[in-house]
Protein backbone atom coordinates (compact mmCIF):
# COMPACT_ATOMS: atom_id res chain seq x y z
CA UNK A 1 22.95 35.75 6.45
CA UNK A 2 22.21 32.03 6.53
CA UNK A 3 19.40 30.49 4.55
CA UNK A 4 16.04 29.50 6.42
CA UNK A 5 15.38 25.87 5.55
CA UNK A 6 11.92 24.93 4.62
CA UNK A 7 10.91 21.74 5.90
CA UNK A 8 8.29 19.80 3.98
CA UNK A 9 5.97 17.05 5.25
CA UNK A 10 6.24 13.42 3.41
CA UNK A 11 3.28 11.51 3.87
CA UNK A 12 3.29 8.44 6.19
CA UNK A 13 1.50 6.37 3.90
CA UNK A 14 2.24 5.05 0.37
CA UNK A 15 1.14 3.32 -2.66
CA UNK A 16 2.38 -0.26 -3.00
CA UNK A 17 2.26 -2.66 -6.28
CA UNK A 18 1.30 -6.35 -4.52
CA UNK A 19 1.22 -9.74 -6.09
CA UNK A 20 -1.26 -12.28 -5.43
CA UNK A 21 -0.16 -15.66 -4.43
CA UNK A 22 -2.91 -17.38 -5.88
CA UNK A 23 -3.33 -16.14 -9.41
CA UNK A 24 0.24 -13.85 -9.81
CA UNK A 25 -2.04 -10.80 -10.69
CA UNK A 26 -0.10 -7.65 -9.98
CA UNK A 27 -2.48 -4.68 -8.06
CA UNK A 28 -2.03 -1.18 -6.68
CA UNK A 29 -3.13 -1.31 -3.07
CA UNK A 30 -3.14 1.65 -0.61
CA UNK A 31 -1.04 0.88 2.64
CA UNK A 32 -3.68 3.09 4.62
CA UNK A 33 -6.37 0.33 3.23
CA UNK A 34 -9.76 1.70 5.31
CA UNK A 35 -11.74 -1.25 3.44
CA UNK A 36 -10.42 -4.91 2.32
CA UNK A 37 -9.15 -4.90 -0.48
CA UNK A 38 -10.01 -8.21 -2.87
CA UNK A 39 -7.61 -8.91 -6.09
CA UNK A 40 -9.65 -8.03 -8.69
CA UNK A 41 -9.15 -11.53 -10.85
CA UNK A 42 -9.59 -14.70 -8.11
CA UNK A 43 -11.07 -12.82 -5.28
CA UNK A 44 -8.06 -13.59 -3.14
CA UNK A 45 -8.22 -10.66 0.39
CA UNK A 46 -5.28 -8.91 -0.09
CA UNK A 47 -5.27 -6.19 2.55
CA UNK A 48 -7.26 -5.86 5.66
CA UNK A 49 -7.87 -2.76 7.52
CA UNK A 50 -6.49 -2.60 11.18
CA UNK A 51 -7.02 0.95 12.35
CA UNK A 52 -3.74 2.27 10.78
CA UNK A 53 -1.73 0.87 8.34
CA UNK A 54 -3.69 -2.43 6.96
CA UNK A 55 -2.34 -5.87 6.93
CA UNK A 56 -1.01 -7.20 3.81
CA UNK A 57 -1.27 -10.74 3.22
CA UNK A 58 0.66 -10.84 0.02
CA UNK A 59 4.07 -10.08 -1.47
CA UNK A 60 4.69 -6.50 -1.71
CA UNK A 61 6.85 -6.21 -5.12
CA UNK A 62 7.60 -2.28 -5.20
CA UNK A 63 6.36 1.05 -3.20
CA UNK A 64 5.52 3.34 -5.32
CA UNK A 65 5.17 6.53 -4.05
């Protein structure tokens, strides 16, 4: 008899570590941003929310999950 594979659903949307430009403060931000998302040192918008996936308007350094 052959084994049934068992498909599991991965998530469209992931974690991402960001750096901002303006102060080099590294930050978590959600790719699936719903709200803007402001660096938590200078201020600096980060990510904007565009429905979907937000815009980033940094570096994105590593995705984390």
């Amino acid at each position: 008899m052959k084994k049934k594979k068992i498909l599991i659903p991965e998530p469209k949307s992931r974690f991402l570590l960001v750096k901002c430009p303006d102060c080099e403060n590294e930050q978590i931000v959600f790719d699936h941003a719903t709200i803007t998302v402001k660096c938590n040192v200078c201020g600096r918008v980060l990510a904007r929310p565009r429905g979907g996936k937000a815009v980033l308007e940094v570096e994105v350094i590593k995705v984390l999950g």
